[in-house]
N, C-alpha and C. Protein backbone atom coordinates (compact mmCIF):
# COMPACT_ATOMS: atom_id res chain seq x y z
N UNK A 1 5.88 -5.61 19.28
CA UNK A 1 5.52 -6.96 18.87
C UNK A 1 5.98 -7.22 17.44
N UNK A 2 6.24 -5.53 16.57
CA UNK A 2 6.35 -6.29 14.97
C UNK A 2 7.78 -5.42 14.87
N UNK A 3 8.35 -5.33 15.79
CA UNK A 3 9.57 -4.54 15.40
C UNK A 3 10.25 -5.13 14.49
N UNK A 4 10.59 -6.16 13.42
CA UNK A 4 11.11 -6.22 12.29
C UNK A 4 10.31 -6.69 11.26
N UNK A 5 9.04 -6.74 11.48
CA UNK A 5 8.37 -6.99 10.57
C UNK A 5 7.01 -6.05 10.20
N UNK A 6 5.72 -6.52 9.55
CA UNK A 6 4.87 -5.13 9.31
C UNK A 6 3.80 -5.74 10.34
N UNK A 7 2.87 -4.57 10.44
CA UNK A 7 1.88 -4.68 11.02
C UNK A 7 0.67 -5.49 10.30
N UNK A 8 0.40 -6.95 11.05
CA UNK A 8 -0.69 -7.57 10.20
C UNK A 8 -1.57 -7.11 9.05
N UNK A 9 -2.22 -5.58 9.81
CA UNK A 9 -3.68 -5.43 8.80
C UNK A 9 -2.86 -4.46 8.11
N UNK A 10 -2.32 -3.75 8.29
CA UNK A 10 -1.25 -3.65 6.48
C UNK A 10 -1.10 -4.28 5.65
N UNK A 11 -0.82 -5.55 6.22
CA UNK A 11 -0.11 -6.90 5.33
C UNK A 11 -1.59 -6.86 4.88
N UNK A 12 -2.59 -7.45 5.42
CA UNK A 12 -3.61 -8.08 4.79
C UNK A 12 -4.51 -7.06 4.05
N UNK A 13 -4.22 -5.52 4.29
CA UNK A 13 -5.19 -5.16 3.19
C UNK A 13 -3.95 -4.70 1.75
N UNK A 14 -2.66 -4.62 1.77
CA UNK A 14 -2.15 -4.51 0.81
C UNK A 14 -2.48 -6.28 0.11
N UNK A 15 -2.41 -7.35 0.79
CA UNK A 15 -2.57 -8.14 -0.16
C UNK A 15 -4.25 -8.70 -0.64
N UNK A 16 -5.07 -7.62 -0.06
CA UNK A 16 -6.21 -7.08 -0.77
C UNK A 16 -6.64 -6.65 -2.19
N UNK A 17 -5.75 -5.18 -2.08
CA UNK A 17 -5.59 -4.63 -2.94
C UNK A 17 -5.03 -5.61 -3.75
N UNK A 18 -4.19 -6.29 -4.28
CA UNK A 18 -3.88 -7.15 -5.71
C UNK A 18 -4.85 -8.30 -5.44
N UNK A 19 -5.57 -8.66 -4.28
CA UNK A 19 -6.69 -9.53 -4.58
C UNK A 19 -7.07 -9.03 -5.60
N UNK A 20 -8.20 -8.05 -5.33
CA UNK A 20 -9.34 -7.38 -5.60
C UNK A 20 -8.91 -6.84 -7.07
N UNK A 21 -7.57 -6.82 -7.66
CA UNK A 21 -7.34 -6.15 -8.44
C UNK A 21 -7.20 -7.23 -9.60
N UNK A 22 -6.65 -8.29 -9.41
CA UNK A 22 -6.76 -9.88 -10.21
C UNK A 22 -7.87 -10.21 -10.53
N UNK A 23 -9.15 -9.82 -9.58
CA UNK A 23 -10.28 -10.22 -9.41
C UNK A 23 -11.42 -9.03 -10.51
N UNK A 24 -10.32 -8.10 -11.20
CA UNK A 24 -11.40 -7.17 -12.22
C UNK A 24 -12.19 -6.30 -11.11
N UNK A 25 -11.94 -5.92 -9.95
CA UNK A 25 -12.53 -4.80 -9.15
C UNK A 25 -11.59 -3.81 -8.63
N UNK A 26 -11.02 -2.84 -9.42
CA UNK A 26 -10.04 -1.75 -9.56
C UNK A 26 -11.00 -0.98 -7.93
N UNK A 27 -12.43 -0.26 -8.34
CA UNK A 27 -12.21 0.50 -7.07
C UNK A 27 -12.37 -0.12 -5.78
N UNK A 28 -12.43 -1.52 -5.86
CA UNK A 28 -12.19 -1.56 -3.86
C UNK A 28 -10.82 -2.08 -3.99
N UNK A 29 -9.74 -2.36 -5.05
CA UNK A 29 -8.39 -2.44 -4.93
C UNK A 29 -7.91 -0.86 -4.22
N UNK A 30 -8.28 -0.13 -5.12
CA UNK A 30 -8.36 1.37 -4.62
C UNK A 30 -8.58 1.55 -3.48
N UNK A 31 -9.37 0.67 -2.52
CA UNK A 31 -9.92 1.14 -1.31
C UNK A 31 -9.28 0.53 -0.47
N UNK A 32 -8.37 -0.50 -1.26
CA UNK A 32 -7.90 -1.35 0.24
C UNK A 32 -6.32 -0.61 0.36
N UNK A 33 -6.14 -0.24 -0.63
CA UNK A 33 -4.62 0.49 -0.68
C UNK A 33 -4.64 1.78 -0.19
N UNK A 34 -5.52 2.25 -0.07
CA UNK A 34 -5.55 3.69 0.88
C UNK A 34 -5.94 3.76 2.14
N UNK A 35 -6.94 1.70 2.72
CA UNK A 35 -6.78 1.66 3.64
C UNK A 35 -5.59 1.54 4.51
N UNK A 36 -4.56 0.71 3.29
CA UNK A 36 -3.18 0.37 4.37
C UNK A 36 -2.80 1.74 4.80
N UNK A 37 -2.55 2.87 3.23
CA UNK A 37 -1.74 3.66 3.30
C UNK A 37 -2.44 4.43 4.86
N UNK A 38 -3.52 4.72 4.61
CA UNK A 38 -4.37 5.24 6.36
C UNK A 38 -3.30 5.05 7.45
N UNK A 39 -3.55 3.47 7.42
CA UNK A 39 -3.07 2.83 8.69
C UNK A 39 -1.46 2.68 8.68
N UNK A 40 -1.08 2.89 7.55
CA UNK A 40 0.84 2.81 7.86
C UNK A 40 0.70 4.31 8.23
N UNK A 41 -0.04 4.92 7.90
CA UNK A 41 0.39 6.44 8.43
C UNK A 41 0.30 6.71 9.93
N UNK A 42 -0.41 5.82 10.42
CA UNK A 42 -1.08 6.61 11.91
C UNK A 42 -0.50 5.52 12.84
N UNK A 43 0.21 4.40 12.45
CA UNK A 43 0.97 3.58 13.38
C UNK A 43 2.31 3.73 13.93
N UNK A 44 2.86 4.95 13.63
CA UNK A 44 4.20 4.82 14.02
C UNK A 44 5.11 4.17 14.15
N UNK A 45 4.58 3.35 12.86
CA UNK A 45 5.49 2.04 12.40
C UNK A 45 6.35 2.25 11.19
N UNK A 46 7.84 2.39 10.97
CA UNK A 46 7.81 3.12 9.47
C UNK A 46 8.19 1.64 8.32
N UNK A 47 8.26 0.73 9.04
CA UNK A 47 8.56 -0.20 8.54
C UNK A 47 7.12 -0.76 7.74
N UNK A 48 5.70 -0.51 8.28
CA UNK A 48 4.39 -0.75 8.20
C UNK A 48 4.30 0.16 6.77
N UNK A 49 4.43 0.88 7.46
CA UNK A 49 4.21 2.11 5.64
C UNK A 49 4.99 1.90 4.90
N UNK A 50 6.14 1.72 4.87
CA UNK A 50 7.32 1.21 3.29
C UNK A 50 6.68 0.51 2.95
N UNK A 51 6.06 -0.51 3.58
CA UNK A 51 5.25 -1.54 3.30
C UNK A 51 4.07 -1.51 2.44
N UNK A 52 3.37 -0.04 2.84
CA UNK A 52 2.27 -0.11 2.41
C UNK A 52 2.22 1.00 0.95
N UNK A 53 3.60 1.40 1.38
CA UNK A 53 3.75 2.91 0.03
C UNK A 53 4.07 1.83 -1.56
N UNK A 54 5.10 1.10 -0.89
CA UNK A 54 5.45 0.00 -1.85
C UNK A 54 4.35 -0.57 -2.83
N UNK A 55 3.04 -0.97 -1.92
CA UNK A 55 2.30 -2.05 -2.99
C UNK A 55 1.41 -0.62 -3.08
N UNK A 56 1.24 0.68 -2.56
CA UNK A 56 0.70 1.81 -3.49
C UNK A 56 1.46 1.87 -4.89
N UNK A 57 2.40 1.73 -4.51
CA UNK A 57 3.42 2.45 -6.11
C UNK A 57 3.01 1.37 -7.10
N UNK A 58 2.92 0.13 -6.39
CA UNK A 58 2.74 -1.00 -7.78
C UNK A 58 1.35 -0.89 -7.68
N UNK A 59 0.63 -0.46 -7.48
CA UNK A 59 -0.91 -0.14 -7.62
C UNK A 59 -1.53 0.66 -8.83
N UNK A 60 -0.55 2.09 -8.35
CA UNK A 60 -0.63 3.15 -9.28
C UNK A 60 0.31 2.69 -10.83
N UNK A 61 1.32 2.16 -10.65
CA UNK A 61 1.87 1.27 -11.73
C UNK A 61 0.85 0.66 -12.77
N UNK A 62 0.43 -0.35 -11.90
CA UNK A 62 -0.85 -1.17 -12.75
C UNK A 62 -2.16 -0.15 -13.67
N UNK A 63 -2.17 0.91 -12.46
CA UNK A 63 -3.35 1.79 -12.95
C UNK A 63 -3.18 2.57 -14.20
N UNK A 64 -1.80 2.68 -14.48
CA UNK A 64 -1.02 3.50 -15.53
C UNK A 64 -1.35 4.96 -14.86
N UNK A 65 -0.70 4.89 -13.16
CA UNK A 65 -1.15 6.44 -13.04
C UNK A 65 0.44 6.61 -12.36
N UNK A 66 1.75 6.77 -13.34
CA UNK A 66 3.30 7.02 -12.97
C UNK A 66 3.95 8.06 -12.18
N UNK A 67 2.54 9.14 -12.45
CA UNK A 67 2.82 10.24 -11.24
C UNK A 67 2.97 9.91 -9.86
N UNK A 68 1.87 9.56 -9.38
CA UNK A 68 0.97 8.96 -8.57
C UNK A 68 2.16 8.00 -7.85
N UNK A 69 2.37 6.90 -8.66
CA UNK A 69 3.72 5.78 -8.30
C UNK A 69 4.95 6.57 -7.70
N UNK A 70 5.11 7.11 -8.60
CA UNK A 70 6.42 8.28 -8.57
C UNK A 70 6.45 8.80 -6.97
N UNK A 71 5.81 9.25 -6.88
CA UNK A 71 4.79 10.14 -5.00
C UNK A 71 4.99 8.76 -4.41
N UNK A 72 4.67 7.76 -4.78
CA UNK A 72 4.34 6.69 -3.50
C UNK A 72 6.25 6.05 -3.17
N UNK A 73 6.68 6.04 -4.69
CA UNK A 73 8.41 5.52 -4.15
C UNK A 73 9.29 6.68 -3.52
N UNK A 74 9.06 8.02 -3.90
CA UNK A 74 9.68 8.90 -3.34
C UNK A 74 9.11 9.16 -1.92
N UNK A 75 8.54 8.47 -1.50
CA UNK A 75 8.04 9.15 0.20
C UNK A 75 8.50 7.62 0.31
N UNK A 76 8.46 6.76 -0.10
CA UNK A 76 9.07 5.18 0.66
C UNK A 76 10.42 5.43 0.55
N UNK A 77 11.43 6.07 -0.05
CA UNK A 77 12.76 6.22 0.09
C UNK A 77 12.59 7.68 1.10
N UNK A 78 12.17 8.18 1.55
CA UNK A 78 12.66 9.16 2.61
C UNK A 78 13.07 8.82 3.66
């Protein structure tokens, strides 16, 4: 059904995470970005997870945590 595009609740909890994160609430930004990352992992979608590694990396970016980012763009380019 999403073969060129992402899987809805990816979409909607990565654009969670920068809700929640605009909104001055860092740990459920935290929570919604490890929900995507969860769910891009276990969908066998790889298009779903680039998706979701992506707004991890600008997550960990924001957080000033570059390691962390670093891990999330190097597994989105594999």
């Amino acid at each position: 059904a999403y073969q060129f595009g992402q899987d809805p609740a990816v979409v909607a909890l990565n654009y969670s995470c920068w809700t929640y994160w605009l909104l001055g609430e860092p740990k459920n930004a935290s929570r919604a970005i490890q929900r995507a990352l969860t769910l891009g992992r276990t969908l066998n979608h790889p298009l779903s997870l680039a998706f979701a590694l992506f707004y991890a990396a600008w997550h960990h970016i924001l957080r000033r945590e570059f390691d962390l980012a670093l891990q999330m763009a190097a597994e989105t380019i594999k």
